[in-house]
N, C-alpha and C. Protein backbone atom coordinates (compact mmCIF):
# COMPACT_ATOMS: atom_id res chain seq x y z
N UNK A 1 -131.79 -126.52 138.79
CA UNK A 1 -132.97 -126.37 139.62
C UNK A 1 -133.96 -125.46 138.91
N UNK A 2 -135.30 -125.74 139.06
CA UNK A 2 -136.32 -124.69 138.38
C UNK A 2 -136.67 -123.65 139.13
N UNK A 3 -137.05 -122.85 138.88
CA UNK A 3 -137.75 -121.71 139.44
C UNK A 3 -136.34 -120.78 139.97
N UNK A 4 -137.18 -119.68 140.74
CA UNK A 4 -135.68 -118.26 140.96
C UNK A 4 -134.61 -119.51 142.06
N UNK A 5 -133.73 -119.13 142.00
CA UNK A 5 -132.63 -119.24 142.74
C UNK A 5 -132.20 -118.06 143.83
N UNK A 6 -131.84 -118.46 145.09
CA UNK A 6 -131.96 -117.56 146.04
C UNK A 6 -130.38 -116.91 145.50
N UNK A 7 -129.26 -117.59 144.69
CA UNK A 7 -128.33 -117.13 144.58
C UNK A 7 -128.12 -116.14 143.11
N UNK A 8 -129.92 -115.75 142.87
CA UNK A 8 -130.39 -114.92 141.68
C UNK A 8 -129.28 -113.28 141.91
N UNK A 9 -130.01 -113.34 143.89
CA UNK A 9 -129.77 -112.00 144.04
C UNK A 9 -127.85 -111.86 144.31
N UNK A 10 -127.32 -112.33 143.79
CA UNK A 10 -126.02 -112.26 143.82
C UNK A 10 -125.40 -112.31 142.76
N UNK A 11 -123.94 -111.75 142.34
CA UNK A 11 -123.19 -111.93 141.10
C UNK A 11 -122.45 -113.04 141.53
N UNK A 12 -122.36 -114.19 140.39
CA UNK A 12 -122.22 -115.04 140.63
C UNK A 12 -120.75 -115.76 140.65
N UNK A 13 -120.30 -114.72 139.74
CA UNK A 13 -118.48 -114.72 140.08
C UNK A 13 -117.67 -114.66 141.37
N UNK A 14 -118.68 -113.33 142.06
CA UNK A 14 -118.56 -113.05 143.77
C UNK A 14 -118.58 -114.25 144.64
N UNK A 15 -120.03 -114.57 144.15
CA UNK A 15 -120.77 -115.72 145.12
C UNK A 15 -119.81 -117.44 145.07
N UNK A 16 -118.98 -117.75 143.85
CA UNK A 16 -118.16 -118.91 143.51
C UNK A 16 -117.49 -118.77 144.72
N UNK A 17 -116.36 -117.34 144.70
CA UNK A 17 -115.39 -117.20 144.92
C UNK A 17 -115.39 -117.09 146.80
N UNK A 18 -116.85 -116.40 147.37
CA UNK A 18 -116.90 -116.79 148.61
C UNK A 18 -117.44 -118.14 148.91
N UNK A 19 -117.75 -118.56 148.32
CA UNK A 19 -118.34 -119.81 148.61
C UNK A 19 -116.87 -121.11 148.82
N UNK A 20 -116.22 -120.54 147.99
CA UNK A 20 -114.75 -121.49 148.40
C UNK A 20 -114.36 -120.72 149.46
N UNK A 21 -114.29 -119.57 149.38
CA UNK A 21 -113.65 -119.43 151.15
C UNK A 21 -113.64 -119.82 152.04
N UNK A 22 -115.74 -119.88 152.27
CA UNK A 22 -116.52 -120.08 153.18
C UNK A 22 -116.44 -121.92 153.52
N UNK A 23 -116.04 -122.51 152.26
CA UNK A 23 -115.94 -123.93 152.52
C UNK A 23 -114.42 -124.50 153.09
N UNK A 24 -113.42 -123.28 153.11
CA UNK A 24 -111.74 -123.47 153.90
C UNK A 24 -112.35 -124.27 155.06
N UNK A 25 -113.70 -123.21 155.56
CA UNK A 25 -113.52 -123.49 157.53
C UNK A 25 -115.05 -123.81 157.71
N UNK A 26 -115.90 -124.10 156.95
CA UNK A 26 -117.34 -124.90 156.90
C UNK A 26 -117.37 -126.02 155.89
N UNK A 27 -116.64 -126.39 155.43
CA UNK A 27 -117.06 -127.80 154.67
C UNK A 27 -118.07 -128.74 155.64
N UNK A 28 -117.03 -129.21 156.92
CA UNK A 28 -117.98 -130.19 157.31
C UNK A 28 -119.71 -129.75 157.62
N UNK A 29 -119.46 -128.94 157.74
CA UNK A 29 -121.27 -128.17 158.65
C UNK A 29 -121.81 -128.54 156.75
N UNK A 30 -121.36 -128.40 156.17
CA UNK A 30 -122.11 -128.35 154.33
C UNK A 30 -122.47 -130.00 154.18
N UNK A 31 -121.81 -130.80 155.13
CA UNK A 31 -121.81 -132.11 154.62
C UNK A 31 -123.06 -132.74 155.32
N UNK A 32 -122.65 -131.90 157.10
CA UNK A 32 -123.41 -132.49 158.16
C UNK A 32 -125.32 -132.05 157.62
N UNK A 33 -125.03 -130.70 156.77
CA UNK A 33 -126.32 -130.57 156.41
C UNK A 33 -127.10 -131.02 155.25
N UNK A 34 -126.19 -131.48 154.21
CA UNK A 34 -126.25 -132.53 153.21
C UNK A 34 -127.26 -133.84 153.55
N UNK A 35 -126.62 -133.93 154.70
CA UNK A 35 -126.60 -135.25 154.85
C UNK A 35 -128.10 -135.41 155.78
N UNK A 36 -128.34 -134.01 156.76
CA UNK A 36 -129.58 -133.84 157.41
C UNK A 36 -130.90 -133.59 156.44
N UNK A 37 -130.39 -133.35 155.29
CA UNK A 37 -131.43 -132.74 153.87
C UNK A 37 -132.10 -133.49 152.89
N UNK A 38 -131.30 -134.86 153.46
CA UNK A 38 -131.24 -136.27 152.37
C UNK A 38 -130.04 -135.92 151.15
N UNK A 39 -129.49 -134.99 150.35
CA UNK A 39 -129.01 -134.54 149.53
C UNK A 39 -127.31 -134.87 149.71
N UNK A 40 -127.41 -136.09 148.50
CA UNK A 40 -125.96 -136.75 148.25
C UNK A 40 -125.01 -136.07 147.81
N UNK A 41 -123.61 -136.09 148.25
CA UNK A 41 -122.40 -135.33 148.22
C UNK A 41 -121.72 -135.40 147.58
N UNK A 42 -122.11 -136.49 146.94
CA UNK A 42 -121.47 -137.28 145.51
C UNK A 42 -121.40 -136.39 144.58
N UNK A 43 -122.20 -135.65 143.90
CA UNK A 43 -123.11 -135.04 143.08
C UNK A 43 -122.08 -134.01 142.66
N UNK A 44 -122.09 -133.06 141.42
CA UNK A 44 -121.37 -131.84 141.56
C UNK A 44 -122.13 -130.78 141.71
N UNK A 45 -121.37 -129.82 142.23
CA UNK A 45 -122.11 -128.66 142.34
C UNK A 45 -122.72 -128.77 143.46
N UNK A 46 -122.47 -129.95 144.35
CA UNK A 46 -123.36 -130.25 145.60
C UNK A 46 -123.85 -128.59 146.81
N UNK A 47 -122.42 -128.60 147.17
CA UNK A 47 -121.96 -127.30 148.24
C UNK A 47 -123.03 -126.50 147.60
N UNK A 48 -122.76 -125.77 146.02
CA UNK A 48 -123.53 -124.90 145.82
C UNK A 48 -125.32 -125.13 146.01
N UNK A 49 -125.78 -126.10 145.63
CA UNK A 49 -127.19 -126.50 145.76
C UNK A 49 -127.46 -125.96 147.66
N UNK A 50 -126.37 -127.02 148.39
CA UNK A 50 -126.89 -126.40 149.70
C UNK A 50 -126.58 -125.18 150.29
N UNK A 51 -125.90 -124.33 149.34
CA UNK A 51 -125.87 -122.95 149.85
C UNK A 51 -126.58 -122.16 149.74
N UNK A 52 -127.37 -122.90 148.32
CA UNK A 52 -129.17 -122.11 147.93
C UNK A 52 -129.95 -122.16 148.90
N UNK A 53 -129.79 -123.75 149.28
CA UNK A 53 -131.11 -123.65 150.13
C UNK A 53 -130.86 -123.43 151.73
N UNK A 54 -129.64 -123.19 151.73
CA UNK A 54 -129.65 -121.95 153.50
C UNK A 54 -129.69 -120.77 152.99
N UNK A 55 -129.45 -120.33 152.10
CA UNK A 55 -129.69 -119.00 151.89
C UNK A 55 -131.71 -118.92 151.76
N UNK A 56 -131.99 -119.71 150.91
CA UNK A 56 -133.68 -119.86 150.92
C UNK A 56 -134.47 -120.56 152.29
N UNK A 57 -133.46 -120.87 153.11
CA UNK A 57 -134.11 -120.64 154.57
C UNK A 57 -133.77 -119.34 155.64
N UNK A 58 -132.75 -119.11 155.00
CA UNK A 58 -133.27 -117.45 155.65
C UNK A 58 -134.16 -116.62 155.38
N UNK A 59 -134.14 -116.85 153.89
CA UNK A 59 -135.39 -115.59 153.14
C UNK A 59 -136.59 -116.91 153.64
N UNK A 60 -137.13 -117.53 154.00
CA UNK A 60 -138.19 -118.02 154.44
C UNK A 60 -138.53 -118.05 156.27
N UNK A 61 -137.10 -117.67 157.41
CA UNK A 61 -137.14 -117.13 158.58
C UNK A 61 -137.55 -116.00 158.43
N UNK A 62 -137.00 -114.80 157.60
CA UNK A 62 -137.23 -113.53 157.44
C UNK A 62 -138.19 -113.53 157.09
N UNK A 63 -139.18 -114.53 155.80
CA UNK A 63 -140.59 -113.63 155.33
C UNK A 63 -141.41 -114.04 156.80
N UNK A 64 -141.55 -115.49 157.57
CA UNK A 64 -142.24 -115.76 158.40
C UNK A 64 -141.99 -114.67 159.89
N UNK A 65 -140.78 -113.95 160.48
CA UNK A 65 -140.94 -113.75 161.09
C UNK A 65 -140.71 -112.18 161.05
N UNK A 66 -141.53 -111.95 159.69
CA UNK A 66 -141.71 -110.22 159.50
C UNK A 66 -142.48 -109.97 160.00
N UNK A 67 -143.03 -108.34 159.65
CA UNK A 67 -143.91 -107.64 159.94
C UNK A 67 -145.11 -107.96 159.04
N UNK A 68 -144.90 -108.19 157.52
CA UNK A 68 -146.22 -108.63 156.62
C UNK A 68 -146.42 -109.98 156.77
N UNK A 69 -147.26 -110.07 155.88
CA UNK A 69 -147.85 -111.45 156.02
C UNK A 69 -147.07 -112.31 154.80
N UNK A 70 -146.63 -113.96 154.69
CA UNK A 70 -145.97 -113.94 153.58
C UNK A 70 -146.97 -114.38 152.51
N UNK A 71 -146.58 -114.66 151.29
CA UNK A 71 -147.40 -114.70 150.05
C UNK A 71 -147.68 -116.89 150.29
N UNK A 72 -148.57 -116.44 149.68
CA UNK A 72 -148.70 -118.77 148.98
C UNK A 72 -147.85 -119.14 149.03
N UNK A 73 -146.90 -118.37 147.66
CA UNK A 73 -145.57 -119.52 147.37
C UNK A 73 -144.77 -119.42 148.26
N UNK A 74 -144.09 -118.11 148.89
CA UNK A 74 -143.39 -118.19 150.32
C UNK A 74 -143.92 -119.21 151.41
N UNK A 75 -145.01 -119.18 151.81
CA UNK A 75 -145.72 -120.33 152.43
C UNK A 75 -145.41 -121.69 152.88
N UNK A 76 -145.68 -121.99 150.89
CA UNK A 76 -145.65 -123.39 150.82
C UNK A 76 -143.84 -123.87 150.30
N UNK A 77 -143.38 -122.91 150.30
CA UNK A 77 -142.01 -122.81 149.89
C UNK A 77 -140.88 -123.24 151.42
N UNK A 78 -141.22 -122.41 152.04
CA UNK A 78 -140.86 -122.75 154.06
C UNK A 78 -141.51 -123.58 154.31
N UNK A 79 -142.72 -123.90 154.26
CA UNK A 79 -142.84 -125.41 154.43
C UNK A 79 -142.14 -126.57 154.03
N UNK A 80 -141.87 -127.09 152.55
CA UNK A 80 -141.55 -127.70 151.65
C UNK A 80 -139.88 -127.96 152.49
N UNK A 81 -139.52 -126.18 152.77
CA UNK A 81 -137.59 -126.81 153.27
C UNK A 81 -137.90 -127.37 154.77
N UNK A 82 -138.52 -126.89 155.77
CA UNK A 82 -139.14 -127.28 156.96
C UNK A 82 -139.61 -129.09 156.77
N UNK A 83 -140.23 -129.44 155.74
CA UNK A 83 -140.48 -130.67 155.76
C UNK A 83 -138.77 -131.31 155.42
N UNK A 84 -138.34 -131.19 154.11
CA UNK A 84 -137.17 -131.86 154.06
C UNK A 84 -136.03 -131.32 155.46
N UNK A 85 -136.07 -131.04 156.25
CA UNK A 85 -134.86 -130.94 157.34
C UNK A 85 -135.61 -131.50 158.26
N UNK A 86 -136.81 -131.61 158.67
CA UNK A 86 -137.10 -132.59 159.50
C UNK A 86 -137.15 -134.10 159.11
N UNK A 87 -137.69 -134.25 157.88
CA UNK A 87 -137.35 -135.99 157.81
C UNK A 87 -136.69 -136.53 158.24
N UNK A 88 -136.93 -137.95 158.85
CA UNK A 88 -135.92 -139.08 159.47
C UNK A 88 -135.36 -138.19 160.70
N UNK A 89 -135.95 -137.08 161.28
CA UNK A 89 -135.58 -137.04 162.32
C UNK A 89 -136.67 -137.55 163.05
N UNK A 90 -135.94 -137.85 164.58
CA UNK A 90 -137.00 -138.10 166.00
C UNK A 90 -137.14 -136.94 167.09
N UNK A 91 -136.89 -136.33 167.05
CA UNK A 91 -137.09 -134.55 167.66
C UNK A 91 -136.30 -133.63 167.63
N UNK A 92 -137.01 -133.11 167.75
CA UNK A 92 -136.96 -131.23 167.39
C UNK A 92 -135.69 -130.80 167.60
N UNK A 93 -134.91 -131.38 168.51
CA UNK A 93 -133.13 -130.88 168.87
C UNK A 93 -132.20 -130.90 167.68
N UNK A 94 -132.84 -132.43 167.01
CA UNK A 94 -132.36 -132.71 165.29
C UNK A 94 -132.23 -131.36 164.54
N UNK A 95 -133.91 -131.15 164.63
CA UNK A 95 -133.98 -130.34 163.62
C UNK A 95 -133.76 -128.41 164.03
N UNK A 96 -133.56 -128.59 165.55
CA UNK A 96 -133.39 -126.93 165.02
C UNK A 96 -131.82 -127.10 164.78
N UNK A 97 -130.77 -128.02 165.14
CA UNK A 97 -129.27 -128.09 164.85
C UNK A 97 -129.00 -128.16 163.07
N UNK A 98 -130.00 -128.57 162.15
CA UNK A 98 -130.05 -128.76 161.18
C UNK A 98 -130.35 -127.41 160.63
N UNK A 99 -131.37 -126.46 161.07
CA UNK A 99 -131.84 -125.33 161.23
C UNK A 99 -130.81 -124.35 161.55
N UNK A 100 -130.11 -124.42 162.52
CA UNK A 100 -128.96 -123.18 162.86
C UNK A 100 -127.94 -123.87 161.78
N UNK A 101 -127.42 -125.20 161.74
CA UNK A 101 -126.16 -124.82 160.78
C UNK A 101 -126.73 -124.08 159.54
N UNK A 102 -127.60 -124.19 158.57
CA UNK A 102 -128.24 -123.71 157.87
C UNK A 102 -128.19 -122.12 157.87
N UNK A 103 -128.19 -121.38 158.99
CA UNK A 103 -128.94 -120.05 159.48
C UNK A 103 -127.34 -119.86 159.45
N UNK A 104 -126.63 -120.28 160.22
CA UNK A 104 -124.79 -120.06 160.21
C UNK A 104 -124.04 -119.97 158.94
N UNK A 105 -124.24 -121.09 157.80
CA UNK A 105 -124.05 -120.64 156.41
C UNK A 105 -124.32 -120.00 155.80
N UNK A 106 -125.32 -119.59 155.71
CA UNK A 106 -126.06 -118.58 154.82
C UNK A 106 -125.72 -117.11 155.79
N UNK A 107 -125.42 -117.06 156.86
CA UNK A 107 -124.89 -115.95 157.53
C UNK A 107 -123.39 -115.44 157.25
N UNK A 108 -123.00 -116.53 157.13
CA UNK A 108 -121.23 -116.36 157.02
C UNK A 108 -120.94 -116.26 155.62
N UNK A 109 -121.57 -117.06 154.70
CA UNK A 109 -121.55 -116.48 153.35
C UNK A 109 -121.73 -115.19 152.50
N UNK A 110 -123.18 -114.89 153.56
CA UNK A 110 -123.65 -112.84 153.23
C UNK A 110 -122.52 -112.50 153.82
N UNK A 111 -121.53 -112.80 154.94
CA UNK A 111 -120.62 -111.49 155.32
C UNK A 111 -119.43 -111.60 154.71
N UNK A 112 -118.76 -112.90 154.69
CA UNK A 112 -117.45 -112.80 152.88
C UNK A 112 -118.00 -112.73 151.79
N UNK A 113 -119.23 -112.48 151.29
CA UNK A 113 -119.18 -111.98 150.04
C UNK A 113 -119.52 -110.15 150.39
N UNK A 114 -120.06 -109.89 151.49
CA UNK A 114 -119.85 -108.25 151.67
C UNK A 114 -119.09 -107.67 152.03
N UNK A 115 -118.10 -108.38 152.06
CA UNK A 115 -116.58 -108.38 152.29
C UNK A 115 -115.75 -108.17 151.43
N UNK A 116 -115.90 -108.83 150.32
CA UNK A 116 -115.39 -108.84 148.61
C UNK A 116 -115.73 -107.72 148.08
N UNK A 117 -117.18 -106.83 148.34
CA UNK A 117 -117.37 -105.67 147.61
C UNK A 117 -116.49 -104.39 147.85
């Protein structure tokens, strides 16, 4: 993938090693959101790609529902994941369930890897 990686801010030995944990008792929610993202499962490295981008929809809940204002690329960056999780849906129930599993991974992942330290 180009540009920073949300899994920049992590050591990445840590981040492997919870990330298999985290997939013992969330695989399916990784698939169900795969699959809500357009993003084929086939692929390697799949899990990890969508663990970037719940982790880069939190840091895009958090910049939108701070106290500052967010920058362009934050912007158009939450937009961009906001557009791909709504596609091919027909309302909003779709997409905030697509939205919380998202918000649930990237939650449960920050707490077994702050767990490991």
């Amino acid at each position: 993938m180009q540009g920073s990686s949300a899994l920049d801010n992590y050591d990445l030995k840590k981040a492997h090693k919870s990330l298999k944990m985290l997939l013992i008792d969330r695989s399916n929610e990784f698939r169900i959101l795969a699959k809500g993202v357009g993003y084929p499962t086939n692929t390697e490295n799949w899990e990890l790609i969508i663990l970037n981008f719940c982790l880069d929809f939190i840091e895009c809940f958090n910049a939108m529902s701070g106290e500052e204002n967010p920058n362009h690329n934050q912007i158009h960056k939450c937009m961009t994941l906001m557009r791909q999780m709504a596609r091919g849906k027909s309302n909003m129930t779709e997409v905030t369930h697509i939205e919380n599993t998202a918000y649930l991974i990237a939650e449960d992942f920050k707490a077994i890897y702050k767990r490991m330290e």
